[in-house]
PDB file of N, CA and C in Angstrom:
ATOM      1  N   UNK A   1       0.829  -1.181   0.000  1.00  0.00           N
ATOM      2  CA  UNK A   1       0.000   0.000   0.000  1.00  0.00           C
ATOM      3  C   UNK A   1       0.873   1.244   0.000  1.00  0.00           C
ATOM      4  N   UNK A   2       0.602   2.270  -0.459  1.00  0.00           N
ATOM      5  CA  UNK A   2       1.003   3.684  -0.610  1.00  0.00           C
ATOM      6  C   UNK A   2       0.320   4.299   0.472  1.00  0.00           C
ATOM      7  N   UNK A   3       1.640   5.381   1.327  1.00  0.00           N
ATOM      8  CA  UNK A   3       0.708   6.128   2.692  1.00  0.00           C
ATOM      9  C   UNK A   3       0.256   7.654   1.822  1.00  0.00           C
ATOM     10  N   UNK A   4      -0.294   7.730   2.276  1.00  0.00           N
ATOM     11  CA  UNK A   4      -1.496   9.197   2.321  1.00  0.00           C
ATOM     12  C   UNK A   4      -0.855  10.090   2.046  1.00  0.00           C
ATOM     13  N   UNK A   5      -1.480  11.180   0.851  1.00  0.00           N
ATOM     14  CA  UNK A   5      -0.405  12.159   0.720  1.00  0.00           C
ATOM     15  C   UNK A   5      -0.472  13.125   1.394  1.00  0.00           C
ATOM     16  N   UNK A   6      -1.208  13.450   2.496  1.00  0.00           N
ATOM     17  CA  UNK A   6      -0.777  13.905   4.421  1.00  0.00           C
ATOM     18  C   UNK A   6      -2.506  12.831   4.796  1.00  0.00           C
ATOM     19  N   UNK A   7      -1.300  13.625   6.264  1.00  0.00           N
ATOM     20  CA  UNK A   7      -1.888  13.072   7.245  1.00  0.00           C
ATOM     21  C   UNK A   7      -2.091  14.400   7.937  1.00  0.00           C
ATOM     22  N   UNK A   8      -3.634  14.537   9.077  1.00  0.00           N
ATOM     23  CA  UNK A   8      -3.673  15.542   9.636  1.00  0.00           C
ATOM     24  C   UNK A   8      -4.478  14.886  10.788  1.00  0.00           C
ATOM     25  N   UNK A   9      -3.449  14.820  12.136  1.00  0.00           N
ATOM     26  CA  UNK A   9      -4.050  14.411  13.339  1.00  0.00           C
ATOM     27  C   UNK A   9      -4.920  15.495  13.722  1.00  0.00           C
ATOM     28  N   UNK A  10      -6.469  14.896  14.507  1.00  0.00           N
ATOM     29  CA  UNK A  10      -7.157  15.861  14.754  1.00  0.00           C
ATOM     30  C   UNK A  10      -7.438  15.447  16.129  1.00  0.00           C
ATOM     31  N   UNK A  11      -8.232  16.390  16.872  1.00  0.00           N
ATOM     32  CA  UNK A  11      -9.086  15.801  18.320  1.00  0.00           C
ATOM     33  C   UNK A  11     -10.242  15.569  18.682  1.00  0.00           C
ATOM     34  N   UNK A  12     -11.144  16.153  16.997  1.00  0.00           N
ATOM     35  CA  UNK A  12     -12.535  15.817  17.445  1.00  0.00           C
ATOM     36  C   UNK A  12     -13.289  14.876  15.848  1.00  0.00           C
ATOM     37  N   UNK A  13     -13.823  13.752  16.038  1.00  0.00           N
ATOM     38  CA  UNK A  13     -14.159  12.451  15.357  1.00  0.00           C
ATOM     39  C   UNK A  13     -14.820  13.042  14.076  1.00  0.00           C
ATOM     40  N   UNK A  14     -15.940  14.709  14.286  1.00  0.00           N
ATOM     41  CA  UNK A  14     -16.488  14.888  12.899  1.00  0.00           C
ATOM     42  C   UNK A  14     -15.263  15.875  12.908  1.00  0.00           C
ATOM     43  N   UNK A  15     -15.096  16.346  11.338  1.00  0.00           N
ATOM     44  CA  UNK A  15     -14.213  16.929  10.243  1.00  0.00           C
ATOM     45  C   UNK A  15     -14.381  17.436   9.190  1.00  0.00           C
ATOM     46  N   UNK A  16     -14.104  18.510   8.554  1.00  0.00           N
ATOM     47  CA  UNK A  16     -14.413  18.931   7.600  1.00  0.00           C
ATOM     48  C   UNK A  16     -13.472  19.064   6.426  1.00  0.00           C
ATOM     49  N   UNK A  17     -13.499  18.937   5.499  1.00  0.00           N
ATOM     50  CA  UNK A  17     -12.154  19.184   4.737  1.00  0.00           C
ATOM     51  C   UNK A  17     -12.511  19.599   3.328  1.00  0.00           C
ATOM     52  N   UNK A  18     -11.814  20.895   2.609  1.00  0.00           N
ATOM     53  CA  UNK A  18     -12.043  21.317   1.779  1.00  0.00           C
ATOM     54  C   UNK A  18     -11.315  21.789   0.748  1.00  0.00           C
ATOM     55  N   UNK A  19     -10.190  20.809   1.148  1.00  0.00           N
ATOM     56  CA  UNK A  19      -8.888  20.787   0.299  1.00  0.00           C
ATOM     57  C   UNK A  19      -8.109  21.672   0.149  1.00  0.00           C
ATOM     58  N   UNK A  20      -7.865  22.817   1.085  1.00  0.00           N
ATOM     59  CA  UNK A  20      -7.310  23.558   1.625  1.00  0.00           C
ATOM     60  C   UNK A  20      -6.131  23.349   2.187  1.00  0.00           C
ATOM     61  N   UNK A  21      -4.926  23.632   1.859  1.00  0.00           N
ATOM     62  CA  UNK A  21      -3.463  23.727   3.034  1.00  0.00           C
ATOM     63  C   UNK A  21      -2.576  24.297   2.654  1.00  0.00           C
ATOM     64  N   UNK A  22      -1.799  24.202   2.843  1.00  0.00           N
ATOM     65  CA  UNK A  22      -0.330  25.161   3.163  1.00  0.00           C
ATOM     66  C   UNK A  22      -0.069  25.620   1.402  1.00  0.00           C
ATOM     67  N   UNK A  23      -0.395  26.766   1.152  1.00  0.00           N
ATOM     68  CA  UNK A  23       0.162  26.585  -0.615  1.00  0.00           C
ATOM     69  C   UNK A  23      -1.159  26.931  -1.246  1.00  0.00           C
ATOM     70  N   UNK A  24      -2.278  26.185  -1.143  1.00  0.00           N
ATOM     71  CA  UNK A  24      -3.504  25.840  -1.905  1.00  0.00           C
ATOM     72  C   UNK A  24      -4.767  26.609  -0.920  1.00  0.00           C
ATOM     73  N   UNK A  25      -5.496  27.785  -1.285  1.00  0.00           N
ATOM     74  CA  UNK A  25      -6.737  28.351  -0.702  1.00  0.00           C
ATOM     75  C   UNK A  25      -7.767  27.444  -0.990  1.00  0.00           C
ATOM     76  N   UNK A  26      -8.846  28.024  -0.228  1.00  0.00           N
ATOM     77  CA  UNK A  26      -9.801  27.120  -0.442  1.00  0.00           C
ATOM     78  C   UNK A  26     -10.619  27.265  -1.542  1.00  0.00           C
ATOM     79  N   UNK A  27     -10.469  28.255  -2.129  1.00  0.00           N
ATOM     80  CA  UNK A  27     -11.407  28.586  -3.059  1.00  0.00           C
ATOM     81  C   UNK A  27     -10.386  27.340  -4.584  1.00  0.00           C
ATOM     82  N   UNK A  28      -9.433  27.367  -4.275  1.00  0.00           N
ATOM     83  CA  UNK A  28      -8.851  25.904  -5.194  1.00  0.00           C
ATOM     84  C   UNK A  28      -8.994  24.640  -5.153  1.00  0.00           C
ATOM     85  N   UNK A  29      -9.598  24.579  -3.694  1.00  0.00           N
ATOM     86  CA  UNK A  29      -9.944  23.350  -3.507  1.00  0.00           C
ATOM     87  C   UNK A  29     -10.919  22.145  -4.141  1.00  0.00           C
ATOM     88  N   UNK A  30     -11.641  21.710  -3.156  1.00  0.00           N
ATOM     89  CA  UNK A  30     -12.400  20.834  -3.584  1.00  0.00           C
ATOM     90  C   UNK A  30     -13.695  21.854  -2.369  1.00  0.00           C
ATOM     91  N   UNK A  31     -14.995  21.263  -3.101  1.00  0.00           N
ATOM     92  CA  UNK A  31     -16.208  21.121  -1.815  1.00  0.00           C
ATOM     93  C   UNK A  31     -16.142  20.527  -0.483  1.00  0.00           C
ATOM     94  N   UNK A  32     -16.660  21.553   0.325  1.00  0.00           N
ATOM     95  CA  UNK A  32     -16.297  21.254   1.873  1.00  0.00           C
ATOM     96  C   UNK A  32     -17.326  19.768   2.112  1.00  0.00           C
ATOM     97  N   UNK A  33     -16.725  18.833   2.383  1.00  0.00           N
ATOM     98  CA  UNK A  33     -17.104  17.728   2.458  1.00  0.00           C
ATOM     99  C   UNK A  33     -16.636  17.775   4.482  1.00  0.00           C
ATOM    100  N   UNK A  34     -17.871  17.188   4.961  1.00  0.00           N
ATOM    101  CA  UNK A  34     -17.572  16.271   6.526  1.00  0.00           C
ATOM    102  C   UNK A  34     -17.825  15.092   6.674  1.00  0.00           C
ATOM    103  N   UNK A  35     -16.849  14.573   7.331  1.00  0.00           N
ATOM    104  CA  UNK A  35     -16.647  13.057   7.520  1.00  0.00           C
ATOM    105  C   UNK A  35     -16.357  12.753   9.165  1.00  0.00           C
ATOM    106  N   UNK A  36     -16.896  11.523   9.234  1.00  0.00           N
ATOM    107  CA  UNK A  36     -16.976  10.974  10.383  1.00  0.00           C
ATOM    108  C   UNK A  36     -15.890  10.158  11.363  1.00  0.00           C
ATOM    109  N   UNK A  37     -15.037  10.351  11.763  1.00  0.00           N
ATOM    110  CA  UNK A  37     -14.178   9.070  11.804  1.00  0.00           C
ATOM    111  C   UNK A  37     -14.660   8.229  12.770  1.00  0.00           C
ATOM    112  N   UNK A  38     -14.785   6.972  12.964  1.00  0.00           N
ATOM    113  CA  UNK A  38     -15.442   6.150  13.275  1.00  0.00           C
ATOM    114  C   UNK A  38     -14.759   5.380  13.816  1.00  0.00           C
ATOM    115  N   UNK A  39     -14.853   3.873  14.159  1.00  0.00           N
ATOM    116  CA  UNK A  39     -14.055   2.783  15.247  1.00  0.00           C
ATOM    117  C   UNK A  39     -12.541   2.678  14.727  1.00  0.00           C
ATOM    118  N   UNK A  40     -12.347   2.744  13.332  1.00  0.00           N
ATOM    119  CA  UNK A  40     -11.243   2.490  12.999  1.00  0.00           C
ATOM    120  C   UNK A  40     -10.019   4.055  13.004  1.00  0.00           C
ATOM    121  N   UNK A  41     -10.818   5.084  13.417  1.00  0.00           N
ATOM    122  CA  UNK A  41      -9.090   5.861  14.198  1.00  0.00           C
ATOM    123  C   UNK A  41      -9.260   6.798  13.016  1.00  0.00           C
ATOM    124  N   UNK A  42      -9.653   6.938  11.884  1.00  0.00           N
ATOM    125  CA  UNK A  42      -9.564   7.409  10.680  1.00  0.00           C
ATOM    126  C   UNK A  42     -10.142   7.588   9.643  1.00  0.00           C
ATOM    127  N   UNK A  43     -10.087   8.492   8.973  1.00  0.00           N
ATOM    128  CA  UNK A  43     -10.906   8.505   7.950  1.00  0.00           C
ATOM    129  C   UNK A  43     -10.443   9.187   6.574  1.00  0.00           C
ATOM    130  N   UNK A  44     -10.272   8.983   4.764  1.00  0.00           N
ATOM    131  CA  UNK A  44      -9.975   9.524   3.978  1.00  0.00           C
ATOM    132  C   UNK A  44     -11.024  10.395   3.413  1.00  0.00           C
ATOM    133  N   UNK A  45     -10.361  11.739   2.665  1.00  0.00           N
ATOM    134  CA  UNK A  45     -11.252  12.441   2.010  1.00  0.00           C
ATOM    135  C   UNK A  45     -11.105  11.938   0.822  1.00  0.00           C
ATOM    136  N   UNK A  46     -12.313  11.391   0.250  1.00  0.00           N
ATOM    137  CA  UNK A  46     -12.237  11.398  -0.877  1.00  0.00           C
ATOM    138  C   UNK A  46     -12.333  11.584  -2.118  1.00  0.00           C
ATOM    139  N   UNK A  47     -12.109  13.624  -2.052  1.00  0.00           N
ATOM    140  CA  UNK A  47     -11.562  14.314  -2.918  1.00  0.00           C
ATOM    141  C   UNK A  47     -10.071  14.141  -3.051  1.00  0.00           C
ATOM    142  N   UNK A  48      -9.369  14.766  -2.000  1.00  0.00           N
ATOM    143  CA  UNK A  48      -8.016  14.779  -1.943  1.00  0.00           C
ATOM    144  C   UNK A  48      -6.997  14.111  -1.796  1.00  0.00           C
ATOM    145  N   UNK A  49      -7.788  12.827  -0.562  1.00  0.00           N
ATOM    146  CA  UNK A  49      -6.991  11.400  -0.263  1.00  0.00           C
ATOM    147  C   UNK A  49      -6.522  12.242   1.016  1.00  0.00           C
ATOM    148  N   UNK A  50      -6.747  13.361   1.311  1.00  0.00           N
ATOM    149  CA  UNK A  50      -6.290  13.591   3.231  1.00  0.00           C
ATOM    150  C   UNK A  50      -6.766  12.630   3.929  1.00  0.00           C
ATOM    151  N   UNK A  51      -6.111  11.955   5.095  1.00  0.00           N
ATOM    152  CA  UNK A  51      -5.955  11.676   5.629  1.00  0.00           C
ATOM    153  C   UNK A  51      -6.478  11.680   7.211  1.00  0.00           C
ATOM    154  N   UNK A  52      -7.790  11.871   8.263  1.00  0.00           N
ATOM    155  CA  UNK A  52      -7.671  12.598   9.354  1.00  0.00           C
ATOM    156  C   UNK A  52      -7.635  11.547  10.419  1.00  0.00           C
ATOM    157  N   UNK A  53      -6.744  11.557  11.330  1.00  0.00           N
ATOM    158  CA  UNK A  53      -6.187  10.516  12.080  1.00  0.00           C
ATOM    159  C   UNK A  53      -6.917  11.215  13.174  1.00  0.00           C
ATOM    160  N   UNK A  54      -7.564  10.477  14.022  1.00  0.00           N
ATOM    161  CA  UNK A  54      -7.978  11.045  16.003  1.00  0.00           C
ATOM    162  C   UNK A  54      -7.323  10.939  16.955  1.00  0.00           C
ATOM    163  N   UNK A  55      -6.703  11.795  17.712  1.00  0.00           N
ATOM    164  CA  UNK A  55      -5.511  11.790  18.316  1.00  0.00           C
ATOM    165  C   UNK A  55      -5.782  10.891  19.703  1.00  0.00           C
ATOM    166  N   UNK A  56      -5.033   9.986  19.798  1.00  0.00           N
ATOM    167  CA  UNK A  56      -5.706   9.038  21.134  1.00  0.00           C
ATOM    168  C   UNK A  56      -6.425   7.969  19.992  1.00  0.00           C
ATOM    169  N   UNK A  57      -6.833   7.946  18.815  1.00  0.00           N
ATOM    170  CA  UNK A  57      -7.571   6.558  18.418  1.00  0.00           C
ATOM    171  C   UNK A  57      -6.449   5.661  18.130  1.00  0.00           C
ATOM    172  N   UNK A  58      -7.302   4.294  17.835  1.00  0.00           N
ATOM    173  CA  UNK A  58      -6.452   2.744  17.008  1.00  0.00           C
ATOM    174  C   UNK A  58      -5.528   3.397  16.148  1.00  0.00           C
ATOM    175  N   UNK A  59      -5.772   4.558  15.436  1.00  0.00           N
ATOM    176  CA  UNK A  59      -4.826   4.434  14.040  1.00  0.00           C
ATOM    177  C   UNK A  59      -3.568   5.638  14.640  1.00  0.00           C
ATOM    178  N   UNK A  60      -3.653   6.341  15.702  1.00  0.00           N
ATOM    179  CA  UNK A  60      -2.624   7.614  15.722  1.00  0.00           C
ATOM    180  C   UNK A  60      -1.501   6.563  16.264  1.00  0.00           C
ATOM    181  N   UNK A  61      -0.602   6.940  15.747  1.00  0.00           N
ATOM    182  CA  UNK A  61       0.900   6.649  15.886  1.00  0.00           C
ATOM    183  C   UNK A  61       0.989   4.915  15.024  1.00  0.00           C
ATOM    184  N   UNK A  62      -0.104   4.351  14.055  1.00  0.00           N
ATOM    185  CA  UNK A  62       0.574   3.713  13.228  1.00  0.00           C
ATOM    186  C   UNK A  62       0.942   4.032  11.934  1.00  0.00           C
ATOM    187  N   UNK A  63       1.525   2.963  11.250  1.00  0.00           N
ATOM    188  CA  UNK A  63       2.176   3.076  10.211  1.00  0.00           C
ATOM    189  C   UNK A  63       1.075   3.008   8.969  1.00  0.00           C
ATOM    190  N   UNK A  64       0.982   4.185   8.289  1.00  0.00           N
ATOM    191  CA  UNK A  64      -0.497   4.969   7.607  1.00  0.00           C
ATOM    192  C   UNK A  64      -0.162   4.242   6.315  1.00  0.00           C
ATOM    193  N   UNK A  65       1.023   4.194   6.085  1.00  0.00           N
ATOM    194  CA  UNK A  65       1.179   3.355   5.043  1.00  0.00           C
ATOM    195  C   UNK A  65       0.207   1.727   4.713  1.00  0.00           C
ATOM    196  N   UNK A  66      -0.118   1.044   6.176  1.00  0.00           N
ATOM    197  CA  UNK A  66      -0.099  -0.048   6.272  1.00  0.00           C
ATOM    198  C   UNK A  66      -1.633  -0.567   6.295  1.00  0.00           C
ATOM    199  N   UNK A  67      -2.168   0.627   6.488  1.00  0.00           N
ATOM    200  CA  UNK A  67      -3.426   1.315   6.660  1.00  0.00           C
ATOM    201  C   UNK A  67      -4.494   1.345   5.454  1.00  0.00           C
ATOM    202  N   UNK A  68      -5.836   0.482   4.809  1.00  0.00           N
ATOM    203  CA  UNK A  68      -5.844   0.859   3.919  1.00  0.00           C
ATOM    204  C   UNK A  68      -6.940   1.981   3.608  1.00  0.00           C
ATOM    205  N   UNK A  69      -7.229   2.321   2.530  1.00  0.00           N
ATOM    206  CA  UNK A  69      -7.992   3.761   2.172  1.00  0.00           C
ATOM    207  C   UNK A  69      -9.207   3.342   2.937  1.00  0.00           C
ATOM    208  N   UNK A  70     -10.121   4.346   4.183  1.00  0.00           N
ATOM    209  CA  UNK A  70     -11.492   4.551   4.170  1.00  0.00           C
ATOM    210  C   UNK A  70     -12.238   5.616   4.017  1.00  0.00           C
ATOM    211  N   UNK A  71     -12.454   5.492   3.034  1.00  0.00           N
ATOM    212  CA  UNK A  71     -13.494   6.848   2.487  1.00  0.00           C
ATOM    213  C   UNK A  71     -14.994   6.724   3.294  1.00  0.00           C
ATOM    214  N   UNK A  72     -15.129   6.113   4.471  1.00  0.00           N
ATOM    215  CA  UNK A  72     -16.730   5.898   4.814  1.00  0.00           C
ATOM    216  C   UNK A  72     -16.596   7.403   5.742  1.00  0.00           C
ATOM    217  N   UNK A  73     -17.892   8.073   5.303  1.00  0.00           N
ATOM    218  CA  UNK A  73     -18.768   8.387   6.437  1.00  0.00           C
ATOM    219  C   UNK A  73     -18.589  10.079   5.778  1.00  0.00           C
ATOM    220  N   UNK A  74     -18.702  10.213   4.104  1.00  0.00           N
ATOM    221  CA  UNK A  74     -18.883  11.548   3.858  1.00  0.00           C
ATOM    222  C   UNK A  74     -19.682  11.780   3.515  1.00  0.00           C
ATOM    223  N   UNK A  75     -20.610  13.068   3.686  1.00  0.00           N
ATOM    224  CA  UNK A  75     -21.289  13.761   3.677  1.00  0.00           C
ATOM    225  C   UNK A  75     -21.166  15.455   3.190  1.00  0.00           C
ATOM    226  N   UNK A  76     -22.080  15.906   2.409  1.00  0.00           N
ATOM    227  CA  UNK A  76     -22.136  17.252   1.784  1.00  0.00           C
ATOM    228  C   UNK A  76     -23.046  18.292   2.870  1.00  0.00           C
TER     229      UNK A  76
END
């Protein structure tokens, strides 16, 4: 598997992401999509392929690489 092209540890399970970061405004982005992260620690956007890890869940501090894509739990 290929790891995530970021990762962005967060602290709270819903999320929003709008393809926005360092370099890229939002108005370049993608649609503000929220997602859920759920039992498994994590969750992918799947516009961008971000990454949002829950700080304290199953998935913070493993190897994201090893990890595979979950796009569940987006919403417009």
């Amino acid at each position: 598997m290929i790891a995530p092209p970021e990762v962005t540890r967060v602290s709270h399970a819903r999320v929003a992401c709008d393809g926005a970061h360092a370099g890229i405004a939002a108005s370049l982005g993608h649609p503000r999509v929220f997602l859920q992260i759920d039992e498994h620690g994590y969750v992918d956007c799947g516009y961008c392929d971000r990454r949002f890890v829950l700080i304290g869940g199953v998935a913070d501090g493993a190897d994201q690489s090893e990890l595979p894509d979950h796009p569940a739990g987006a919403s417009v």
